[in-house]
PDB file of N, CA and C in Angstrom:
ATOM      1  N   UNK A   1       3.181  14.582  -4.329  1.00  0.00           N
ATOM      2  CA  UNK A   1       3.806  14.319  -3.046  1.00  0.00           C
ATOM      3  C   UNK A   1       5.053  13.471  -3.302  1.00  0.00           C
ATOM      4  N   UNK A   2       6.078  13.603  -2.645  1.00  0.00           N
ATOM      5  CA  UNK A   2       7.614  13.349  -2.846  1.00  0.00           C
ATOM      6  C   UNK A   2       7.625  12.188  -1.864  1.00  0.00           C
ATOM      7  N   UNK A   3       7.576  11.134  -2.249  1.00  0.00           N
ATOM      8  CA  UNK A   3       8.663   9.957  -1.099  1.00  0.00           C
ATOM      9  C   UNK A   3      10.126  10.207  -0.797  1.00  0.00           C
ATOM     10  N   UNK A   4      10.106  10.009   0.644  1.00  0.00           N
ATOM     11  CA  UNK A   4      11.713  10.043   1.021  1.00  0.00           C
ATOM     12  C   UNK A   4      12.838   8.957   0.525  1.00  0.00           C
ATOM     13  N   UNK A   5      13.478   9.429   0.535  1.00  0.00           N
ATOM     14  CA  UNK A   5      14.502   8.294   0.196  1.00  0.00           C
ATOM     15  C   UNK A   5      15.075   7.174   1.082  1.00  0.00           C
ATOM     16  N   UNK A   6      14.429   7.055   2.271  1.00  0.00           N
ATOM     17  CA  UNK A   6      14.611   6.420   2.894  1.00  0.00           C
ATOM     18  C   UNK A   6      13.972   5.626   2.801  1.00  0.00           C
ATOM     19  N   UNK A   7      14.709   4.452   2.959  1.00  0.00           N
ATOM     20  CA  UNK A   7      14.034   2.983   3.041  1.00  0.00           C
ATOM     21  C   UNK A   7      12.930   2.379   3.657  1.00  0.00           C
ATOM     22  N   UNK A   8      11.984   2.435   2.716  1.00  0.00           N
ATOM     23  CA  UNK A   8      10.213   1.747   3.144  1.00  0.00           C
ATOM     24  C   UNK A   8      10.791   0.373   3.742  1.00  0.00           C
ATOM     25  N   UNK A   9       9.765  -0.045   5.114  1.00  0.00           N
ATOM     26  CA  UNK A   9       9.482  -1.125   5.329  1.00  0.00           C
ATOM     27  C   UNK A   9       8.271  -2.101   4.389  1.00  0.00           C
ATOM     28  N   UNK A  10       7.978  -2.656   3.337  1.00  0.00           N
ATOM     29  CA  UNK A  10       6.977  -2.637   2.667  1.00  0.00           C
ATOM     30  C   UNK A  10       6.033  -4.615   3.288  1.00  0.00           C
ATOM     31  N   UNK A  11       5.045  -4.114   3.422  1.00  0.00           N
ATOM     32  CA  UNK A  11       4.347  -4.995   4.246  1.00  0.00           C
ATOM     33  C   UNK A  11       2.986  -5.454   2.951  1.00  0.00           C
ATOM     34  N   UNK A  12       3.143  -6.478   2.757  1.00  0.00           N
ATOM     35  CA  UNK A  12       2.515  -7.099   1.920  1.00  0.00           C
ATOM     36  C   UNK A  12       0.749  -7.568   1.983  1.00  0.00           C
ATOM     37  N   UNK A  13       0.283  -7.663   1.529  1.00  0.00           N
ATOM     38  CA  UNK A  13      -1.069  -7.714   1.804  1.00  0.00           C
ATOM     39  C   UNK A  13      -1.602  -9.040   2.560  1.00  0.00           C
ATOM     40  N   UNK A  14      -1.938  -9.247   3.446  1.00  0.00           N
ATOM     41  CA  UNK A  14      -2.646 -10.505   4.055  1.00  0.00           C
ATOM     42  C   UNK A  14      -3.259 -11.291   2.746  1.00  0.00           C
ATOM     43  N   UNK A  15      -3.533 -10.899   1.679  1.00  0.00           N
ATOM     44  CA  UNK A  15      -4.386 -11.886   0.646  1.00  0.00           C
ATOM     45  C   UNK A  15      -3.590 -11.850  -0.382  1.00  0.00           C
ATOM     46  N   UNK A  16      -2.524 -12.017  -0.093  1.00  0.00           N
ATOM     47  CA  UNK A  16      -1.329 -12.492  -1.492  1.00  0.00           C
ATOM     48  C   UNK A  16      -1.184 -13.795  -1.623  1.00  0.00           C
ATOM     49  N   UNK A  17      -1.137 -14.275  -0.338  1.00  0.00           N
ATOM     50  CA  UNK A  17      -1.393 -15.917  -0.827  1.00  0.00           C
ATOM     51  C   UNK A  17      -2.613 -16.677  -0.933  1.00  0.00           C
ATOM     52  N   UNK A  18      -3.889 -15.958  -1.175  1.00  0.00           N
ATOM     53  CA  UNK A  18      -5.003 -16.507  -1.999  1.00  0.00           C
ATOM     54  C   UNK A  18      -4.943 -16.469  -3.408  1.00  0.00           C
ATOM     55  N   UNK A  19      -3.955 -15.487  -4.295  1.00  0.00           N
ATOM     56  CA  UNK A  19      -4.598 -15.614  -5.487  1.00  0.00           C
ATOM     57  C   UNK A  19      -3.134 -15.749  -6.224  1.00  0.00           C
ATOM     58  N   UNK A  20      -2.421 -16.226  -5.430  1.00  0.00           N
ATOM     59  CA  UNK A  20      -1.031 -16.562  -5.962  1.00  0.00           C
ATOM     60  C   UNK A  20      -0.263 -15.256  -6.310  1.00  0.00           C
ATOM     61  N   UNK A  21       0.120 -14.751  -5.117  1.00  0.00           N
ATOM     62  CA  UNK A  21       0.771 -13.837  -4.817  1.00  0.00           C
ATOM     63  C   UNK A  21       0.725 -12.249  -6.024  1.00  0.00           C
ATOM     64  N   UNK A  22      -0.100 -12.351  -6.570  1.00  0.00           N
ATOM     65  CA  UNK A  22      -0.349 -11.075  -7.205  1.00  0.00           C
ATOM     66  C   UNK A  22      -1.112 -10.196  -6.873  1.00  0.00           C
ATOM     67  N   UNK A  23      -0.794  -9.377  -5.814  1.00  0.00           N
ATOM     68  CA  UNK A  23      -1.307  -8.575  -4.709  1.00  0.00           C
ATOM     69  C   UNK A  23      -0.517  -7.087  -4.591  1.00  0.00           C
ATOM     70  N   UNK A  24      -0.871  -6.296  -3.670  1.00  0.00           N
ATOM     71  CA  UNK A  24      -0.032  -5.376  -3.570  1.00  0.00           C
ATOM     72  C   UNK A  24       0.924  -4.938  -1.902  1.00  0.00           C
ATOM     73  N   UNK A  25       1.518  -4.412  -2.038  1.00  0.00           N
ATOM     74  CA  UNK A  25       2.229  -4.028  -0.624  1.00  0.00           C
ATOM     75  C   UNK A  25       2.173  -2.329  -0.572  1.00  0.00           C
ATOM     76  N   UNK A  26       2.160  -2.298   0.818  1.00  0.00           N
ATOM     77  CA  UNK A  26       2.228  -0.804   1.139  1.00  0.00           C
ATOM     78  C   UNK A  26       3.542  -0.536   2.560  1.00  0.00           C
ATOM     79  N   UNK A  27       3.285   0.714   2.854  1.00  0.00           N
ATOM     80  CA  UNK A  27       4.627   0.928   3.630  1.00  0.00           C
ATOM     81  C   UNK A  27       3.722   1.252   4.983  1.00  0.00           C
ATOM     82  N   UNK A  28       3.367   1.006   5.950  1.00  0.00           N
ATOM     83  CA  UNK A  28       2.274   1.117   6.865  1.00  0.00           C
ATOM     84  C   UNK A  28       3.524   2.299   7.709  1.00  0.00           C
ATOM     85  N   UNK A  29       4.380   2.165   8.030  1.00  0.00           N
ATOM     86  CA  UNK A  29       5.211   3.233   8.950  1.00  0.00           C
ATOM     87  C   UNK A  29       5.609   4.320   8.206  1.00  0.00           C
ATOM     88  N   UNK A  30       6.026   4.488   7.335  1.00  0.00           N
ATOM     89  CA  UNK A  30       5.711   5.516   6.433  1.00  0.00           C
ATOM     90  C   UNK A  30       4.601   6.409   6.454  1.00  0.00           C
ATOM     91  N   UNK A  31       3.098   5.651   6.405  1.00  0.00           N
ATOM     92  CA  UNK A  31       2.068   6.514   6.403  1.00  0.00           C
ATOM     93  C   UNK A  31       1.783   6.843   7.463  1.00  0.00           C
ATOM     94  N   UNK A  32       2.350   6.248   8.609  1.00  0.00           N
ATOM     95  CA  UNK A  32       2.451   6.937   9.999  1.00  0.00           C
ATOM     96  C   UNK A  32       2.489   8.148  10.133  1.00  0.00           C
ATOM     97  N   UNK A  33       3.989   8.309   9.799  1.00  0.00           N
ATOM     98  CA  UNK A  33       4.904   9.530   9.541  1.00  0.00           C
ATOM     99  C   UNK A  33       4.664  10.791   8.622  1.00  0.00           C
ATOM    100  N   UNK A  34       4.072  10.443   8.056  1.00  0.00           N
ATOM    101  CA  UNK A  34       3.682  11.525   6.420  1.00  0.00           C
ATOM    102  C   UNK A  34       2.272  11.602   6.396  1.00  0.00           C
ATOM    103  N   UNK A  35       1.569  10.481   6.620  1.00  0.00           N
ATOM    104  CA  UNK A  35       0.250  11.073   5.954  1.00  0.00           C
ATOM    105  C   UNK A  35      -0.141  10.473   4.654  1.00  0.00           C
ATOM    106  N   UNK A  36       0.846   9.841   4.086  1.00  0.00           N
ATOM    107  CA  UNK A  36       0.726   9.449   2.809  1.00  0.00           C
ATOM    108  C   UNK A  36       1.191   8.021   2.687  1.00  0.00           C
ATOM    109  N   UNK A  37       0.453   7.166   1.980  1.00  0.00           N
ATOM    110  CA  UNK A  37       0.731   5.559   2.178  1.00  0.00           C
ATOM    111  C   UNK A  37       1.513   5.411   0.980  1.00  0.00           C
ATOM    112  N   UNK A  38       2.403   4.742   0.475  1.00  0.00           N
ATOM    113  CA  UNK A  38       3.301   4.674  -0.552  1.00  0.00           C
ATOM    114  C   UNK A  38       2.514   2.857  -0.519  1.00  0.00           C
ATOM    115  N   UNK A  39       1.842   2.774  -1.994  1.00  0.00           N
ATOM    116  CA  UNK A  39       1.645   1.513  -2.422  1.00  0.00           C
ATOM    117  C   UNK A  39       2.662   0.886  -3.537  1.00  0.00           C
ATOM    118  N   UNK A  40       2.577   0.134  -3.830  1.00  0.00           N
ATOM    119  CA  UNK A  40       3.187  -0.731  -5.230  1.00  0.00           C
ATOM    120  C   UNK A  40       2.625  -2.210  -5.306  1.00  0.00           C
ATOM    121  N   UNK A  41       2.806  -2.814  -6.612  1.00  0.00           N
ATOM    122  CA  UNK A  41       2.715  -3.833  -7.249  1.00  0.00           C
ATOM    123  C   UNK A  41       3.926  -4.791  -6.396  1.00  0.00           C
ATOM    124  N   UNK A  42       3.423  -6.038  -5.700  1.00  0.00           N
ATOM    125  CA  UNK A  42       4.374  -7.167  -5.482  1.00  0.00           C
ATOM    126  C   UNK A  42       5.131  -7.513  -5.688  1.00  0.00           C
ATOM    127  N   UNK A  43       4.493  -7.762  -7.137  1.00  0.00           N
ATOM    128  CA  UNK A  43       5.237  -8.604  -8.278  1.00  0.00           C
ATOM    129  C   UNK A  43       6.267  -7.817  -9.090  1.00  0.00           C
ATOM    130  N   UNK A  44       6.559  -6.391  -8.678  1.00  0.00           N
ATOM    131  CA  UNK A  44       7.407  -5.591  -9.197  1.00  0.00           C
ATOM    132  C   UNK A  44       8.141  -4.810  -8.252  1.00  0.00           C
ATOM    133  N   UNK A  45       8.445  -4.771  -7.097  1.00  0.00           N
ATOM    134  CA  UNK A  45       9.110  -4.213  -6.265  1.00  0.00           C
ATOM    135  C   UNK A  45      10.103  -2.886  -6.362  1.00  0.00           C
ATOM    136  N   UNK A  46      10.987  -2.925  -7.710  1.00  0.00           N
ATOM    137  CA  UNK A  46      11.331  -2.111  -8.225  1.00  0.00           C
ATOM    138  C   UNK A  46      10.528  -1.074  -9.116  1.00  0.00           C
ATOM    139  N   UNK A  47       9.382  -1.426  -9.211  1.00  0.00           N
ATOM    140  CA  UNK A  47       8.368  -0.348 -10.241  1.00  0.00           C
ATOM    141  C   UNK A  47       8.127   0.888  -9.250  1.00  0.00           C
ATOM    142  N   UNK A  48       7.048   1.577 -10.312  1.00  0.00           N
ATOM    143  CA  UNK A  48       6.771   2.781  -9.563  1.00  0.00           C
ATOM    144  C   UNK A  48       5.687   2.576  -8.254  1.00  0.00           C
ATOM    145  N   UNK A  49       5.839   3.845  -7.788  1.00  0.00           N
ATOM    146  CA  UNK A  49       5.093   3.568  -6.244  1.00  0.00           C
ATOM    147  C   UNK A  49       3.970   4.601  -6.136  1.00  0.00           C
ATOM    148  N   UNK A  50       2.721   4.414  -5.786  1.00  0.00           N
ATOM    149  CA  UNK A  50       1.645   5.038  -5.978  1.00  0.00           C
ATOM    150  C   UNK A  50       1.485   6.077  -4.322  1.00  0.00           C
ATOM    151  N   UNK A  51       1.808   7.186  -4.663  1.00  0.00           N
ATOM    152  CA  UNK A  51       1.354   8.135  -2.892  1.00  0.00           C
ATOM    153  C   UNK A  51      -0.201   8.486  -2.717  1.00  0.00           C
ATOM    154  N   UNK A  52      -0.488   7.620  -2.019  1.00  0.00           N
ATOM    155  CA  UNK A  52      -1.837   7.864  -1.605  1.00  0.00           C
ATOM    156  C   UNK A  52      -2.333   8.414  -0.167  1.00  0.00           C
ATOM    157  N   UNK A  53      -3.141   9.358   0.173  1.00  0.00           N
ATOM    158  CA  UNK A  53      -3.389  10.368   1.277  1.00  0.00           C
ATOM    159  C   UNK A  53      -4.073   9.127   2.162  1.00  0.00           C
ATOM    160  N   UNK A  54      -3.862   8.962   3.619  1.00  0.00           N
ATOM    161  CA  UNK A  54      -4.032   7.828   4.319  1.00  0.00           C
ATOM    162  C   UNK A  54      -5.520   7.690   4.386  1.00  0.00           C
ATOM    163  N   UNK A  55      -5.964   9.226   4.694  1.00  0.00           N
ATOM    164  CA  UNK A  55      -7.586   9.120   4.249  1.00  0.00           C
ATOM    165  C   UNK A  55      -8.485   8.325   3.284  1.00  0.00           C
ATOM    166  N   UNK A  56      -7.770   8.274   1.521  1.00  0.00           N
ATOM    167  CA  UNK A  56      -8.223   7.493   1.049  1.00  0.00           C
ATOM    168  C   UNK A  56      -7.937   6.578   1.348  1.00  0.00           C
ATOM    169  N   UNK A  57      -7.094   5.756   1.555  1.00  0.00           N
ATOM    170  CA  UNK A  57      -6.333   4.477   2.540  1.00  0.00           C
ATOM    171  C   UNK A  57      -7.422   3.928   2.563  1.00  0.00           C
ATOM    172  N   UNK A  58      -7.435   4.611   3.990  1.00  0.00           N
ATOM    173  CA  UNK A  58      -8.562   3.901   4.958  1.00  0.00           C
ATOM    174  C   UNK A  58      -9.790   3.646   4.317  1.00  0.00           C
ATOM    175  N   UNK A  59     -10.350   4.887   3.429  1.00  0.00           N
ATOM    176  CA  UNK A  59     -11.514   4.647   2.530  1.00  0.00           C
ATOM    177  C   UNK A  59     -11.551   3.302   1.893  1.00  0.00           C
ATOM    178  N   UNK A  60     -10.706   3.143   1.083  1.00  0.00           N
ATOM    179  CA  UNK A  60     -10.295   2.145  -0.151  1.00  0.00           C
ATOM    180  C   UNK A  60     -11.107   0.660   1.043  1.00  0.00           C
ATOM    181  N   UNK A  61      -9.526   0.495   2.077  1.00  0.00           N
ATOM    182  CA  UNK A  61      -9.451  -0.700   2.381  1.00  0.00           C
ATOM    183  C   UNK A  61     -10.749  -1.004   3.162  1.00  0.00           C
ATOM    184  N   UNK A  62     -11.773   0.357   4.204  1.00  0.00           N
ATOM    185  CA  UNK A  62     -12.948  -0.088   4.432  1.00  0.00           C
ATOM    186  C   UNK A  62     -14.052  -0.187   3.557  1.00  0.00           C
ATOM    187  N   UNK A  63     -13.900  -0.114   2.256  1.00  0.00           N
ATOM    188  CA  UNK A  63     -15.145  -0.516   1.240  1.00  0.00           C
ATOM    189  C   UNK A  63     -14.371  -1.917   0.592  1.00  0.00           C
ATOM    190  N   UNK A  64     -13.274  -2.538   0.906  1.00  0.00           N
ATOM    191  CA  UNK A  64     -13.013  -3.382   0.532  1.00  0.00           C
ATOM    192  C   UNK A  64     -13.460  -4.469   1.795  1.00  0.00           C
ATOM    193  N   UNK A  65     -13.277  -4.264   2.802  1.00  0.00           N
ATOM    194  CA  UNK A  65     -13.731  -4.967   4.133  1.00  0.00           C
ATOM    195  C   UNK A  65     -15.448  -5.045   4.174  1.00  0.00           C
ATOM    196  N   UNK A  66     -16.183  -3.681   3.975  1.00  0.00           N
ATOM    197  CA  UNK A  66     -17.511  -4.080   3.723  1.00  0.00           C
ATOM    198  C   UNK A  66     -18.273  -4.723   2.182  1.00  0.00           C
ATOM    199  N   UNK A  67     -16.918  -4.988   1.347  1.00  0.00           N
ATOM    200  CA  UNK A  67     -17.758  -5.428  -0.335  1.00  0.00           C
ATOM    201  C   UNK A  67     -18.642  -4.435  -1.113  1.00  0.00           C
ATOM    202  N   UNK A  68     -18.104  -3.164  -1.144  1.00  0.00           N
ATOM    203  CA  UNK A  68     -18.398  -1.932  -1.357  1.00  0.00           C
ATOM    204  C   UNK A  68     -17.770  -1.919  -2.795  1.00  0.00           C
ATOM    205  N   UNK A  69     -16.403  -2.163  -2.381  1.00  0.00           N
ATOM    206  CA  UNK A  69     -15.009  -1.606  -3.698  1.00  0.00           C
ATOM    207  C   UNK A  69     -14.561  -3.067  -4.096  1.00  0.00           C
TER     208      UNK A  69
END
């Protein structure tokens, strides 16, 4: 899956400042739009960006909310 070239809003994780900011950010309006959540590393902003289907998304972050993942 292809990211646009248009400029992500990238929204950082609520728990970056528990473990000293080494966390990740995602593009939440983006996956609006597409279907596909564009993640990355914080601490690298310029690195590569991971396209993930919002489905798993949601998977991921609700086994992380119930202590599953």
């Amino acid at each position: 899956m292809t990211i646009t070239t248009d400029p992500l809003h990238w929204v950082k994780s609520s728990y970056s400042t528990d473990n000293g900011g080494a966390c990740v950010e995602w593009a939440p309006s983006h996956a609006s739009a597409t279907g596909v959540v564009p993640v990355r590393d914080s601490k690298v902003p310029a690195g590569p960006v991971l396209s993930v289907p919002v489905t798993a998304f949601a998977a991921f972050v609700a086994g992380v909310k119930n202590g599953t993942v």
